[in-house]
N, C-alpha and C. Protein backbone atom coordinates (compact mmCIF):
# COMPACT_ATOMS: atom_id res chain seq x y z
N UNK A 1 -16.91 -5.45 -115.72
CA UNK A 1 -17.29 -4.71 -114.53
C UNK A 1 -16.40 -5.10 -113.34
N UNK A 2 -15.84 -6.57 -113.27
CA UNK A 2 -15.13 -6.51 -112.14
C UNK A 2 -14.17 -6.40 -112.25
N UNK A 3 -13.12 -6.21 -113.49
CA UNK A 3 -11.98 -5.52 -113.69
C UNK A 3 -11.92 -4.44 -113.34
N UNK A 4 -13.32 -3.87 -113.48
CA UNK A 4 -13.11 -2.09 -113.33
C UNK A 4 -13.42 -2.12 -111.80
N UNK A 5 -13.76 -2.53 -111.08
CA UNK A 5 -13.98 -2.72 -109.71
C UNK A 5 -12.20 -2.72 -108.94
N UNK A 6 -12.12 -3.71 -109.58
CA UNK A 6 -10.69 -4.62 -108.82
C UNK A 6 -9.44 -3.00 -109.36
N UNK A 7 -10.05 -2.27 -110.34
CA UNK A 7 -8.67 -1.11 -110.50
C UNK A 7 -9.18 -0.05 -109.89
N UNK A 8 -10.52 0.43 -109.46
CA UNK A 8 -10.73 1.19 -108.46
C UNK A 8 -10.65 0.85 -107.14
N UNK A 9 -10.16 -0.11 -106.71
CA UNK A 9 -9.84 -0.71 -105.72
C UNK A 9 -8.15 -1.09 -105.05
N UNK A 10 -7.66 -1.07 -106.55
CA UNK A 10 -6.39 -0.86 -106.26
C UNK A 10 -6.19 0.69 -106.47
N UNK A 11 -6.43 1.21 -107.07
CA UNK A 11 -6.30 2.95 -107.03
C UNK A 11 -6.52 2.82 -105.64
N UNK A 12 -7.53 2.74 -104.79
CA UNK A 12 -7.68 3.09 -103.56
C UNK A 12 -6.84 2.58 -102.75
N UNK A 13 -6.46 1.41 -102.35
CA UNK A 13 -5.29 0.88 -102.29
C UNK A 13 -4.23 1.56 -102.05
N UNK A 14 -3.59 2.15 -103.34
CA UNK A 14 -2.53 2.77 -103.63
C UNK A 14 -2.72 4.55 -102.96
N UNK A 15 -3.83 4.66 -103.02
CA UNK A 15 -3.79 5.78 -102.44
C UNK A 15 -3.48 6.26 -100.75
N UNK A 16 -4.79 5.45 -100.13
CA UNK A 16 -4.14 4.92 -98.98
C UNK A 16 -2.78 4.69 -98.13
N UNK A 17 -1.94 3.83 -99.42
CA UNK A 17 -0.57 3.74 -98.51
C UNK A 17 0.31 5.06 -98.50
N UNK A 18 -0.29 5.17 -99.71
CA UNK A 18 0.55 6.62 -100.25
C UNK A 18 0.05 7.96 -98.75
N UNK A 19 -1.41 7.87 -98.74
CA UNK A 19 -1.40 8.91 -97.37
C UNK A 19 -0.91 8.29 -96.33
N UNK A 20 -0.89 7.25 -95.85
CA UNK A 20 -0.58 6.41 -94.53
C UNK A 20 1.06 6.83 -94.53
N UNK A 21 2.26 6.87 -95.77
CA UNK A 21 3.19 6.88 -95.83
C UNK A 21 3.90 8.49 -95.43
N UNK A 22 2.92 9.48 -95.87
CA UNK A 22 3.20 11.17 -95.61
C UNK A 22 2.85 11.27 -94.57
N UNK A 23 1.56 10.55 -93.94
CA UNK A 23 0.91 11.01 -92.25
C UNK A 23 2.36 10.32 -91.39
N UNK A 24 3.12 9.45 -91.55
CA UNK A 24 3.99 8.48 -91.11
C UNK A 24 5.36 9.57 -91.14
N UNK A 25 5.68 10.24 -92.16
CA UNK A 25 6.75 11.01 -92.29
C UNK A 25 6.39 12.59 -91.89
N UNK A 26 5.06 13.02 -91.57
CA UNK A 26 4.85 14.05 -91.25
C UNK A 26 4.93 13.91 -89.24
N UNK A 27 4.95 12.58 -88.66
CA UNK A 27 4.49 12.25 -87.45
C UNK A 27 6.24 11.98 -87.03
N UNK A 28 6.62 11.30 -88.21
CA UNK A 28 8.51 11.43 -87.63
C UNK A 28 9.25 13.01 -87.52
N UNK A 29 8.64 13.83 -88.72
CA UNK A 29 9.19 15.19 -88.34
C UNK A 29 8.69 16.05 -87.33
N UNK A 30 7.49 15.73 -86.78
CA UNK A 30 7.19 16.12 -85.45
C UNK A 30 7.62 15.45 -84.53
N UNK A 31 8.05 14.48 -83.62
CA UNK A 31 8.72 13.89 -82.81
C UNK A 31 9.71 14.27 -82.88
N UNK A 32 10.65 14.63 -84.42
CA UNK A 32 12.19 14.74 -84.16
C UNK A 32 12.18 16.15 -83.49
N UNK A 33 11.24 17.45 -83.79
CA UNK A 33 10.92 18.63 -83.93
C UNK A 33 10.75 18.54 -81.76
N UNK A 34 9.74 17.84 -81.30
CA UNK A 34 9.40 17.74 -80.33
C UNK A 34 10.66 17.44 -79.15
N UNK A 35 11.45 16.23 -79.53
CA UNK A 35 12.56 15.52 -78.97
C UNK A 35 13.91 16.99 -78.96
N UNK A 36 13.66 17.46 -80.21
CA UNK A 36 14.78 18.45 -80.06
C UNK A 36 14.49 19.91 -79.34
N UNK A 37 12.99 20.10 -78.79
CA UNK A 37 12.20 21.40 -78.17
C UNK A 37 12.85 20.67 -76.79
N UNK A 38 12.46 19.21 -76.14
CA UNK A 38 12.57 18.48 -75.04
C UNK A 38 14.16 18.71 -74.63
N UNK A 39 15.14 18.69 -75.41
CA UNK A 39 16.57 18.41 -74.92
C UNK A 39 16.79 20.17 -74.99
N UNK A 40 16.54 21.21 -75.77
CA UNK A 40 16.52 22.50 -75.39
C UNK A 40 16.46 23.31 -74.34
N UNK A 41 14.88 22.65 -73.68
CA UNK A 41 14.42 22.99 -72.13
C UNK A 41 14.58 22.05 -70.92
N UNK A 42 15.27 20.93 -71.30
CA UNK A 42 16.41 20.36 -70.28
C UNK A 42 17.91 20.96 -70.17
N UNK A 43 18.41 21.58 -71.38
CA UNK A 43 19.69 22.47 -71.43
C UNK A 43 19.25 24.24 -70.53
N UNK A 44 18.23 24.43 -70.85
CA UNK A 44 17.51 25.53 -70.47
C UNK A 44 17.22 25.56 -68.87
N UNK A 45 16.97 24.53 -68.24
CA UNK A 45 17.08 24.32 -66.62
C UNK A 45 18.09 24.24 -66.10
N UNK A 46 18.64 22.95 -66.65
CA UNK A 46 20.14 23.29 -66.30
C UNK A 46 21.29 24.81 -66.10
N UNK A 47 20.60 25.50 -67.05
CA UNK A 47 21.71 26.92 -66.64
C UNK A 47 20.56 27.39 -65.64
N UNK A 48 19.42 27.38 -65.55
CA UNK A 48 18.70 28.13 -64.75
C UNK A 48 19.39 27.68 -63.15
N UNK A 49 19.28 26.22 -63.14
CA UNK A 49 19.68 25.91 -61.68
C UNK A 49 21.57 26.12 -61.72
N UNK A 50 22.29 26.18 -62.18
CA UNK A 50 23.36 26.57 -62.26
C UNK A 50 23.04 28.34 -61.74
N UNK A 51 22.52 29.28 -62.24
CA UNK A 51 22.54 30.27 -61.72
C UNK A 51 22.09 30.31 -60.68
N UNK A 52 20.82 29.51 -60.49
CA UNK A 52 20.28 29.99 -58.68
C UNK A 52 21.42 29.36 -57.68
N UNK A 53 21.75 28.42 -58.11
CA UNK A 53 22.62 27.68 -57.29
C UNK A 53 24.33 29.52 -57.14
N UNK A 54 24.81 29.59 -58.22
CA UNK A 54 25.58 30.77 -57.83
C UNK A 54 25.04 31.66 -57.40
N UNK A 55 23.75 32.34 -57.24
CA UNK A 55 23.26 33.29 -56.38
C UNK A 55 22.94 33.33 -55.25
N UNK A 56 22.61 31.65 -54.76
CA UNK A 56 22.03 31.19 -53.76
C UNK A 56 23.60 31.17 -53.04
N UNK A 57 24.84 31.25 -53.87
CA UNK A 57 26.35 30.86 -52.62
C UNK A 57 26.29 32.50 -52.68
N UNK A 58 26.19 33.77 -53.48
CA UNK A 58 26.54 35.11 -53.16
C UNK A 58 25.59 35.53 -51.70
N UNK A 59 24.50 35.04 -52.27
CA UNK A 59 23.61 35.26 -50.83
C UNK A 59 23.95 34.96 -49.75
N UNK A 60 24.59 33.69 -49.70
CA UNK A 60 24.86 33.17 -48.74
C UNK A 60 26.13 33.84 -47.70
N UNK A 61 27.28 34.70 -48.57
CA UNK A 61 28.11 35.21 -48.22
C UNK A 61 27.38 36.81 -47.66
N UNK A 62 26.56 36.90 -48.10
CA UNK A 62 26.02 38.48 -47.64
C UNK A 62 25.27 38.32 -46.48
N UNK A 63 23.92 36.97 -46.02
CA UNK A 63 23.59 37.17 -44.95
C UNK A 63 24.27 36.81 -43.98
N UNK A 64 25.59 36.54 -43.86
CA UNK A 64 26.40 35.25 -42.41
C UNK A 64 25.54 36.06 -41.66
N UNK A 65 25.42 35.21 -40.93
CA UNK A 65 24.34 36.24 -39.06
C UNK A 65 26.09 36.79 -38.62
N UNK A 66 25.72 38.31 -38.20
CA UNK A 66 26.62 38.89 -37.28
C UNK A 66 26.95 38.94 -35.94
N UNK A 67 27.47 38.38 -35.38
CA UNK A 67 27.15 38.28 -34.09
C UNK A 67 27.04 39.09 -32.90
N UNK A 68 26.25 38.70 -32.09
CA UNK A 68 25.13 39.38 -30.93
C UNK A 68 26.41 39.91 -30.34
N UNK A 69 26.24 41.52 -29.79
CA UNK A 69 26.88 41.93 -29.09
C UNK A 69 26.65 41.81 -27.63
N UNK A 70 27.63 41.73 -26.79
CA UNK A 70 27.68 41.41 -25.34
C UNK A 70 26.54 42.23 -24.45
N UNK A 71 25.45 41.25 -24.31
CA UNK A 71 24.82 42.36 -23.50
C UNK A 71 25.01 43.17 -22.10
N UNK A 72 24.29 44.41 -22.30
CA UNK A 72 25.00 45.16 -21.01
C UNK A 72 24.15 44.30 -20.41
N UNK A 73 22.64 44.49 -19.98
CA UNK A 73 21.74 43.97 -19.08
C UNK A 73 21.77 42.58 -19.46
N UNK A 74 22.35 41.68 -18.22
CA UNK A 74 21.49 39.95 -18.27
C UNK A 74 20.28 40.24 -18.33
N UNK A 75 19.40 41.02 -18.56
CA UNK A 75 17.40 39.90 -18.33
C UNK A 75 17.02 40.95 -19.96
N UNK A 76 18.18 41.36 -20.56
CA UNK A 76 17.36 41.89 -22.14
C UNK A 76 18.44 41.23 -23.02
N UNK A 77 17.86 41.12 -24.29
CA UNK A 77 18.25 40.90 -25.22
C UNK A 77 19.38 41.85 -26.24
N UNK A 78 20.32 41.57 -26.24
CA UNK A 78 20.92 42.33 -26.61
C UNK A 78 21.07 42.99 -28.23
N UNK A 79 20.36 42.81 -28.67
CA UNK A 79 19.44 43.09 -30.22
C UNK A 79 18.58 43.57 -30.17
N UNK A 80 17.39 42.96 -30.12
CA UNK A 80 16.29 43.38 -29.41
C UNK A 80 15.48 44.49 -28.46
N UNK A 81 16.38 44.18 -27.33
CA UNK A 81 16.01 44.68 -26.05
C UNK A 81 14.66 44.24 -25.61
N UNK A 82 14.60 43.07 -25.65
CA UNK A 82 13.31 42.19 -25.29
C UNK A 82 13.18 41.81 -23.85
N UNK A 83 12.65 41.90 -23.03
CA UNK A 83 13.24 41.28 -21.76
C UNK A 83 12.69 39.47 -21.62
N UNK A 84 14.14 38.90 -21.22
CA UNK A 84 13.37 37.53 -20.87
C UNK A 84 14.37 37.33 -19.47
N UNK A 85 13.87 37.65 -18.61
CA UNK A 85 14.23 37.48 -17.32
C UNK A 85 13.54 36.20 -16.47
N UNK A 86 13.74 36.49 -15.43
CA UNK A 86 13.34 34.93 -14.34
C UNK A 86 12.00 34.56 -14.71
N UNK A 87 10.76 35.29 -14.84
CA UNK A 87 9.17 34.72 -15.40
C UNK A 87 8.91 35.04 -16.72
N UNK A 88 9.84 35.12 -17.31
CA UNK A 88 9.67 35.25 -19.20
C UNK A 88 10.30 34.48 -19.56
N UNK A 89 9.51 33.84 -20.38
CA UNK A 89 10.30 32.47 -20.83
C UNK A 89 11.48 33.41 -22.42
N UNK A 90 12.57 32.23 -22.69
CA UNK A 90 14.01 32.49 -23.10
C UNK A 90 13.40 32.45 -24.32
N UNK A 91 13.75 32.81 -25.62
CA UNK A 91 13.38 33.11 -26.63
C UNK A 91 14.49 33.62 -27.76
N UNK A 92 14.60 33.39 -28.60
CA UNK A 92 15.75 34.00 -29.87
C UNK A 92 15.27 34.82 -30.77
N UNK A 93 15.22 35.66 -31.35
CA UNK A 93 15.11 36.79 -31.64
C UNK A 93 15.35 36.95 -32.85
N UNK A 94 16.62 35.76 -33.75
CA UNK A 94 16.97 35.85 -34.94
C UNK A 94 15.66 35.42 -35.82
């Protein structure tokens, strides 16, 4: 009886390492799986900010501010036509 004990015991044993060893190789092919999703969507930002960054210099060439034409009247704004004269306080408009 305790022979037969001690080989159902190593069966179990053996079984054990045997799952411990697939859960172990099923947990490395997910990490490698995971690590290689991780360096994808770090390559994946990178062009993203590479593009905003070139859209953000086209933009930049399209809004330059134009500059304010000479106003006829000192007390208006020459954009605008806002008045900020002697009791209106000075103000910018852009």
């Amino acid at each position: 009886r305790a022979r037969q004990d001690g080989e159902r015991w190593a069966s179990a044993l053996q079984r054990a390492q045997r799952e411990a060893l697939e859960r172990e190789a099923t947990r490395g092919a997910e990490q490698a799986r995971q690590q290689e999703l991780i360096r994808d969507m770090k390559g994946r930002l990178l062009e993203l900010l590479r593009e905003k960054d070139a859209l953000w210099q086209k933009t930049e060439g399209i809004d330059s501010p134009v500059p304010s034409p000479v106003p006829r009247d000192p007390g208006l704004c020459a954009r605008c036509h806002k008045d900020f004269r002697l009791l209106s306080r000075r103000y910018s408009c852009r």
